[in-house]
PDB file of N, CA and C in Angstrom:
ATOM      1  N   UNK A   1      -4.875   6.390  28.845  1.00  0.00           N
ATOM      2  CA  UNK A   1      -5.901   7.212  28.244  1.00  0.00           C
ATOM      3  C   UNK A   1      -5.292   8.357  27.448  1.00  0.00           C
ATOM      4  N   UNK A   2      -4.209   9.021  28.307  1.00  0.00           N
ATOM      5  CA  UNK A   2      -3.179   9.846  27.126  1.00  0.00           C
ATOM      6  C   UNK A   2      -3.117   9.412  25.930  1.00  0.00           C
ATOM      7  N   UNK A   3      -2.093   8.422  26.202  1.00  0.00           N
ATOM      8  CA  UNK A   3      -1.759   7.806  24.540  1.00  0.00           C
ATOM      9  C   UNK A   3      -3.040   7.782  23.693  1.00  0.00           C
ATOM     10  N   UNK A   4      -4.170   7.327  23.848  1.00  0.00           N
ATOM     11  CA  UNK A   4      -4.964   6.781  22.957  1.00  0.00           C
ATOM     12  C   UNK A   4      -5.976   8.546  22.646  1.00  0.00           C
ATOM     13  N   UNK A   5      -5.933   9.647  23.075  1.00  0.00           N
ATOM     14  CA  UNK A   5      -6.068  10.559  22.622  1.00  0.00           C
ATOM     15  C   UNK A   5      -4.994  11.198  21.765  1.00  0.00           C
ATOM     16  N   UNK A   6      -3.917  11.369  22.303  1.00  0.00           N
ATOM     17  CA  UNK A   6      -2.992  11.441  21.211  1.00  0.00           C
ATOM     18  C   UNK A   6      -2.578  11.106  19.826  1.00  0.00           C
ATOM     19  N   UNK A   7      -3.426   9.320  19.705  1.00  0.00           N
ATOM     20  CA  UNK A   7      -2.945   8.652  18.868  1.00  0.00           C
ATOM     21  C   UNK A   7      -4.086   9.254  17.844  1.00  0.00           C
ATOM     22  N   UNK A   8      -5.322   9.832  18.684  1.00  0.00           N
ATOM     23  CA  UNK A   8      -6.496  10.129  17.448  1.00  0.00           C
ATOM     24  C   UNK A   8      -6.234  11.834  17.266  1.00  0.00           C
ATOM     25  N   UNK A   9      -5.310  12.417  17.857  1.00  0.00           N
ATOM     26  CA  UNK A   9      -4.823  13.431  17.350  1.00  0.00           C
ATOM     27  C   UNK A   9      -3.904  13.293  16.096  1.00  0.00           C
ATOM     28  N   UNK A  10      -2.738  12.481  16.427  1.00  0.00           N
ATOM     29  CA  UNK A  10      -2.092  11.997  15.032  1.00  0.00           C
ATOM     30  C   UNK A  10      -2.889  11.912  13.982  1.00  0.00           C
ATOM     31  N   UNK A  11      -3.743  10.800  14.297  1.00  0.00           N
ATOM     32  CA  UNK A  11      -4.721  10.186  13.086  1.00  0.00           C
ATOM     33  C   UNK A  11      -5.737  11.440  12.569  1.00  0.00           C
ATOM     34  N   UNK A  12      -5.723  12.636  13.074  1.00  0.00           N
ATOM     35  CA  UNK A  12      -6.814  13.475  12.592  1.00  0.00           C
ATOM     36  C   UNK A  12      -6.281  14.342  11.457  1.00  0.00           C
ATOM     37  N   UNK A  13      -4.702  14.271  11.965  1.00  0.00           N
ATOM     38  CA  UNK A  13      -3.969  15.621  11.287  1.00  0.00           C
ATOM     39  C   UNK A  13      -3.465  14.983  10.128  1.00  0.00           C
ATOM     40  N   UNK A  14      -3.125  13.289  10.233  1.00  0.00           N
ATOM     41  CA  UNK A  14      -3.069  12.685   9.057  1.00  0.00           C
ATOM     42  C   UNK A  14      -4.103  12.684   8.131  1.00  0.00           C
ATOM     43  N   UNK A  15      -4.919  12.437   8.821  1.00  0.00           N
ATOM     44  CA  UNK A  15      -6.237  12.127   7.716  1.00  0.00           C
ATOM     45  C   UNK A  15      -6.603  13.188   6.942  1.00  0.00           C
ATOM     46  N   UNK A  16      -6.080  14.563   8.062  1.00  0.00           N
ATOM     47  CA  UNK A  16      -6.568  15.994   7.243  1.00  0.00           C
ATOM     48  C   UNK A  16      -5.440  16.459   6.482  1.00  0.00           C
ATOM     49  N   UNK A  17      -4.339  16.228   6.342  1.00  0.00           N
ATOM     50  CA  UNK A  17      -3.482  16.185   5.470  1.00  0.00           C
ATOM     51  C   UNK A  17      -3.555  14.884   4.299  1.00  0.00           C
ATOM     52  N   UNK A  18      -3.879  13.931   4.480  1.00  0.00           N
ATOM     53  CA  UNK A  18      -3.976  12.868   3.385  1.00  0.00           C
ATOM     54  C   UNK A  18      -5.060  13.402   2.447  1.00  0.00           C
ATOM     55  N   UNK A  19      -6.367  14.443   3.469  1.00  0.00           N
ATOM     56  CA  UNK A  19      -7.440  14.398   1.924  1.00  0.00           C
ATOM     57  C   UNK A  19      -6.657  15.588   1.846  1.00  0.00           C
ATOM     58  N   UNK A  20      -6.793  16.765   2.218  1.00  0.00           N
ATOM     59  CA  UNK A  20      -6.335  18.268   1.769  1.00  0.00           C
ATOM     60  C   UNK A  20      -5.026  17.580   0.055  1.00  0.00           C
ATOM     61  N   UNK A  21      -4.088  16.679   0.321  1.00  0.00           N
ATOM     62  CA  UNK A  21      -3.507  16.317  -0.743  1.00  0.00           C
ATOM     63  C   UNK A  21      -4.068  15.683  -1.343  1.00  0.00           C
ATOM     64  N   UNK A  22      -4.999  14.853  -1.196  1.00  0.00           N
ATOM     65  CA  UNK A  22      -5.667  13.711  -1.891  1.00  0.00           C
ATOM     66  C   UNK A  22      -6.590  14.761  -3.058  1.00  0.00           C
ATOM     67  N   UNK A  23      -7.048  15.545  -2.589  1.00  0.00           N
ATOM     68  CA  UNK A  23      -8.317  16.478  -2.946  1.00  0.00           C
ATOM     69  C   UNK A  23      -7.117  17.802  -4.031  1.00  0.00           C
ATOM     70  N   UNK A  24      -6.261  18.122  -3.563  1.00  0.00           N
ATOM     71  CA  UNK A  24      -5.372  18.643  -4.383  1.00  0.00           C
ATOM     72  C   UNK A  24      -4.564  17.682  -5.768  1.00  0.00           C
ATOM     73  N   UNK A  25      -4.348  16.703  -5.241  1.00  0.00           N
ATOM     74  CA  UNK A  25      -4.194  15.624  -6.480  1.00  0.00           C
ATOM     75  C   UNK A  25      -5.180  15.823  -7.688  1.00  0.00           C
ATOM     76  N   UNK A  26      -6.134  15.417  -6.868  1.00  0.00           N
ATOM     77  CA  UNK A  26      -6.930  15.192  -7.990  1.00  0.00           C
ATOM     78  C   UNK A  26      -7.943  16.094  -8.763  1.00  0.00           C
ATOM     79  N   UNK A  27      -7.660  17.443  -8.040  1.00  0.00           N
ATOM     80  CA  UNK A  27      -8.174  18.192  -9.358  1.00  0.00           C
ATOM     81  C   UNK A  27      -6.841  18.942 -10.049  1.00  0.00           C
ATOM     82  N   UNK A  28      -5.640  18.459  -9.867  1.00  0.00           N
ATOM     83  CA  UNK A  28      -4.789  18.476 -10.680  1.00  0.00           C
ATOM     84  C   UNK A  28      -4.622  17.620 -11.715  1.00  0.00           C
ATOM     85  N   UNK A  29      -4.992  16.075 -11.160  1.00  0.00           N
ATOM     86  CA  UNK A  29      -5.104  15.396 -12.428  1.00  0.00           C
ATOM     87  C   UNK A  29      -6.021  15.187 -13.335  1.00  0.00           C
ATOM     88  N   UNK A  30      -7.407  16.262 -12.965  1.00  0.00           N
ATOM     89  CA  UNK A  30      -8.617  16.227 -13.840  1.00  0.00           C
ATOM     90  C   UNK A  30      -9.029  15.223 -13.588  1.00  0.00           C
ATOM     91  N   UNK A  31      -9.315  14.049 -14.815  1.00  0.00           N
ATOM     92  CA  UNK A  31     -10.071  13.060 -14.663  1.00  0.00           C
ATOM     93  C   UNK A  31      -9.566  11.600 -14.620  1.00  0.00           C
ATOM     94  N   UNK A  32      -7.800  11.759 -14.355  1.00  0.00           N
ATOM     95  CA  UNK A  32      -6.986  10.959 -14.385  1.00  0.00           C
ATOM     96  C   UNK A  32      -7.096  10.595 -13.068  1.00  0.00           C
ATOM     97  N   UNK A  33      -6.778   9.105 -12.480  1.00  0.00           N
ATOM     98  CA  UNK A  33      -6.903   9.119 -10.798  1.00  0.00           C
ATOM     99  C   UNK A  33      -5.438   9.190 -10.281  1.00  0.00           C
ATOM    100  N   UNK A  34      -5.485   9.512  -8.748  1.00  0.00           N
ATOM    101  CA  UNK A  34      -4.564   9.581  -8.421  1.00  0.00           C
ATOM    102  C   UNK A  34      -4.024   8.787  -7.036  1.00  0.00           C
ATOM    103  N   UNK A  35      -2.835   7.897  -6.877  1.00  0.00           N
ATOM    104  CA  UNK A  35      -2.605   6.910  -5.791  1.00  0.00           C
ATOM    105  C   UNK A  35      -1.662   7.685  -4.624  1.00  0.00           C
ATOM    106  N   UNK A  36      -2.389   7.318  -3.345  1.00  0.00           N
ATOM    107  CA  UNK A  36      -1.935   7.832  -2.087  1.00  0.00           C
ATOM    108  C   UNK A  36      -1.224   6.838  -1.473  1.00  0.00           C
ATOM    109  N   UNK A  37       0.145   7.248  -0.984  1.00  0.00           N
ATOM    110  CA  UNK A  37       0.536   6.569  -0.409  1.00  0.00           C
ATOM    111  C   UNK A  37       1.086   6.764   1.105  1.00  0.00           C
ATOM    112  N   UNK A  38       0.748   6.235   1.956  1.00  0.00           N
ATOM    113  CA  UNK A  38       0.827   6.469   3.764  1.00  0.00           C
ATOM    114  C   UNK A  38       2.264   5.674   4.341  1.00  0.00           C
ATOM    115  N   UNK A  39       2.769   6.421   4.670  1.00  0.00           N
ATOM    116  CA  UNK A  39       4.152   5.858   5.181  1.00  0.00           C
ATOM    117  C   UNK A  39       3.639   6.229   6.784  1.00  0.00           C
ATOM    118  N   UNK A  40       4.200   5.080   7.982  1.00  0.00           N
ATOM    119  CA  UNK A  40       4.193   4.902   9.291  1.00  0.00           C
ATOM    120  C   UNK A  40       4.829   4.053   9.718  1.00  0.00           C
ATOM    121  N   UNK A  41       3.974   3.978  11.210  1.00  0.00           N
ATOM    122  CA  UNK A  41       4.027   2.972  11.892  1.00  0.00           C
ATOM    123  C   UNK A  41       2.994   2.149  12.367  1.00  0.00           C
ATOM    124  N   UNK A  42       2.797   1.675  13.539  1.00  0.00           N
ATOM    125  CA  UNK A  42       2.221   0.711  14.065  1.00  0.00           C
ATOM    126  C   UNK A  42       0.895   1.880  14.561  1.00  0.00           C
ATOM    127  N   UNK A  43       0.996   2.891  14.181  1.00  0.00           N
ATOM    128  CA  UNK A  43      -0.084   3.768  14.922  1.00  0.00           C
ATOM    129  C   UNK A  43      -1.289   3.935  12.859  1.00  0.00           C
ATOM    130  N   UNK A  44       0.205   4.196  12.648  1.00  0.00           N
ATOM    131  CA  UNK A  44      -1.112   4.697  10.913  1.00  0.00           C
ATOM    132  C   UNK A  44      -1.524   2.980  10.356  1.00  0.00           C
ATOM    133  N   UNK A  45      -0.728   2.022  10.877  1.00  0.00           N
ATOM    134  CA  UNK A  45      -1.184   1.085  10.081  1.00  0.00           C
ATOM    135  C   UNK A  45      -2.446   0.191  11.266  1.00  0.00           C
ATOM    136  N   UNK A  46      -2.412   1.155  12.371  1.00  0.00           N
ATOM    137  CA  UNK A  46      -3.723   0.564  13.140  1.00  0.00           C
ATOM    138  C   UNK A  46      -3.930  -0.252  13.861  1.00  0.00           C
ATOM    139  N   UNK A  47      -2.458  -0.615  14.413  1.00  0.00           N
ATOM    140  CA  UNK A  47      -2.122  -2.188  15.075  1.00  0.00           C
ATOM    141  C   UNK A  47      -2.954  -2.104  16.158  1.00  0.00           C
ATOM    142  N   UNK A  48      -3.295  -3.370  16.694  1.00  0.00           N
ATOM    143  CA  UNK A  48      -4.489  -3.235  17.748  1.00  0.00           C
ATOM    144  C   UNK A  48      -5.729  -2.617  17.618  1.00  0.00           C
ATOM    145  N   UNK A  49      -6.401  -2.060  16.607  1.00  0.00           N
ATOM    146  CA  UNK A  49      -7.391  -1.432  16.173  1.00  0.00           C
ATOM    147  C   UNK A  49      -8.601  -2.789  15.739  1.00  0.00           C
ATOM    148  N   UNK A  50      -9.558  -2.832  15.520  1.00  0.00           N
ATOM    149  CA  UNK A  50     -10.832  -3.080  14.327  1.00  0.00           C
ATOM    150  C   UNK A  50      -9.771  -2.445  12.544  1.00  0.00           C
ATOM    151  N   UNK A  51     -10.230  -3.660  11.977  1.00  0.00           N
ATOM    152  CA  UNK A  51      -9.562  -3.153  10.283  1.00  0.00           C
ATOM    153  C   UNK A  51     -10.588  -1.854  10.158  1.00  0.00           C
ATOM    154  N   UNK A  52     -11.941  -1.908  10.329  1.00  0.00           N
ATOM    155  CA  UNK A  52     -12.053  -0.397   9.848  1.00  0.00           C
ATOM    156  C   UNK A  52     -12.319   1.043  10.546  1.00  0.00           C
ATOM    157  N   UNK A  53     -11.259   0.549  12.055  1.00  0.00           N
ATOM    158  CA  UNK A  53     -10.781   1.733  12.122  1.00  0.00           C
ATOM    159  C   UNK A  53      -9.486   2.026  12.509  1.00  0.00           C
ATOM    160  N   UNK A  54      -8.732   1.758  11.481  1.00  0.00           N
ATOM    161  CA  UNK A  54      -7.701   2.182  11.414  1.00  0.00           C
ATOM    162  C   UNK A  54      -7.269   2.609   9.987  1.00  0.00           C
ATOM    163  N   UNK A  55      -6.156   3.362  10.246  1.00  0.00           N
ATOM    164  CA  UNK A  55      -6.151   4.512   9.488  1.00  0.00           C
ATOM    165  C   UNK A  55      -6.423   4.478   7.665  1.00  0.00           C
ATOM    166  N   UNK A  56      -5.832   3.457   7.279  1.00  0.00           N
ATOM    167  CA  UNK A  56      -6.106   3.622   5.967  1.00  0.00           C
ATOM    168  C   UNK A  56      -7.476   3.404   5.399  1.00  0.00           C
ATOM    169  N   UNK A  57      -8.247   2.245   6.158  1.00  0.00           N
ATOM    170  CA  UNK A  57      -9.997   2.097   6.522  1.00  0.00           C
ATOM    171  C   UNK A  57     -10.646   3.721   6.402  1.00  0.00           C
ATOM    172  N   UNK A  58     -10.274   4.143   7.189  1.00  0.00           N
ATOM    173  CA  UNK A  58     -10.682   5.520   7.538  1.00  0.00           C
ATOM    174  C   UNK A  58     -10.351   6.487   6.267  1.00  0.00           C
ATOM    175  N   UNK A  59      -9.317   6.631   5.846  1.00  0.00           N
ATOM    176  CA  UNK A  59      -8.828   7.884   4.593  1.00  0.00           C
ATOM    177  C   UNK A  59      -9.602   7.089   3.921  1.00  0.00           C
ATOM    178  N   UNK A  60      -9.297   6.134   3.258  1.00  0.00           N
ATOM    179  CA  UNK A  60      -9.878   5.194   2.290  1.00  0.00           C
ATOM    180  C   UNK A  60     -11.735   6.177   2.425  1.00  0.00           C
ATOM    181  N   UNK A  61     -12.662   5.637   3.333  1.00  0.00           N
ATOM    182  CA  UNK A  61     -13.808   6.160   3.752  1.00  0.00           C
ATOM    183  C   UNK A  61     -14.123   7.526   3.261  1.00  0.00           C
ATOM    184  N   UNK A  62     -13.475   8.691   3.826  1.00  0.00           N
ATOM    185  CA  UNK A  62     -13.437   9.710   3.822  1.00  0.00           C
ATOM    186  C   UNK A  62     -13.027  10.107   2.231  1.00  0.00           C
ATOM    187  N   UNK A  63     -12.164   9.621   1.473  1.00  0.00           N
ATOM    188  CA  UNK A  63     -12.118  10.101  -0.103  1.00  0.00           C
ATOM    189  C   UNK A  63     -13.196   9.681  -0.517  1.00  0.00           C
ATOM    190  N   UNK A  64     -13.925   8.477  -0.269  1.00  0.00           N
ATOM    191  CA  UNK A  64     -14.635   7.909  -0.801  1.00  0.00           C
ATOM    192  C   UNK A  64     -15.799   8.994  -0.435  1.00  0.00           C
ATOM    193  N   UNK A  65     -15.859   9.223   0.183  1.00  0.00           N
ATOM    194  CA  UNK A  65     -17.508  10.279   0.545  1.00  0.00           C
ATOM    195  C   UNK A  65     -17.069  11.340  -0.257  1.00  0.00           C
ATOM    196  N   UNK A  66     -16.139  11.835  -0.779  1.00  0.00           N
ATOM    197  CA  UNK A  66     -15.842  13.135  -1.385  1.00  0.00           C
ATOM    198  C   UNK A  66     -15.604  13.030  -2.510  1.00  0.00           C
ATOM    199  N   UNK A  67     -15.923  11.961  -3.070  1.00  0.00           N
ATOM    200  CA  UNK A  67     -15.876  11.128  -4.748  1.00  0.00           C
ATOM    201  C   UNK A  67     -14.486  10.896  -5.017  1.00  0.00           C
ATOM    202  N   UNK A  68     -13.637  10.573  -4.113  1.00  0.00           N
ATOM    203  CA  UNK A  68     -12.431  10.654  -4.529  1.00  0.00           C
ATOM    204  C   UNK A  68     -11.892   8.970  -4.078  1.00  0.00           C
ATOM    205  N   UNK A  69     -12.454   8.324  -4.481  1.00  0.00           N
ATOM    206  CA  UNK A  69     -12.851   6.540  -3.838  1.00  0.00           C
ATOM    207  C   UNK A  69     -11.623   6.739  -5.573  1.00  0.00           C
ATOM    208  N   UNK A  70     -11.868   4.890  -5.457  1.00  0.00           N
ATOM    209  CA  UNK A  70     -11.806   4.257  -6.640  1.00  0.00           C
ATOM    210  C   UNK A  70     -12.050   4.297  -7.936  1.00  0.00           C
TER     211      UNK A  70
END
């Protein structure tokens, strides 16, 4: 039960660092888009998870609600 709180601690501080940059990207690049890229492990890439919830599912989600999708 540790681990798996921990692991959504990781995943929170990632996610809040992926938009905080994601969201800084891109009103640097105006109206140009801009590509994120997630370096890990077996924890950011969600192994043993549902595909949408794990981590890139999730950032992916979250830019997307903040217009910062596709």
């Amino acid at each position: 039960m540790a681990r798996a709180g921990r692991r959504r601690k990781v995943a929170a501080v990632l996610l809040g660092a992926a938009l905080a940059l994601g969201a800084a990207g891109a009103a640097a690049a105006g109206t140009a888009g801009c590509r994120i890229a997630v370096l890990g492990d077996s924890l950011t890439a969600g192994y043993g998870l549902p595909l949408q919830a794990a981590f890139p599912a999730r950032l992916e989600a979250a830019l997307s609600a903040r217009g910062l999708g596709r």
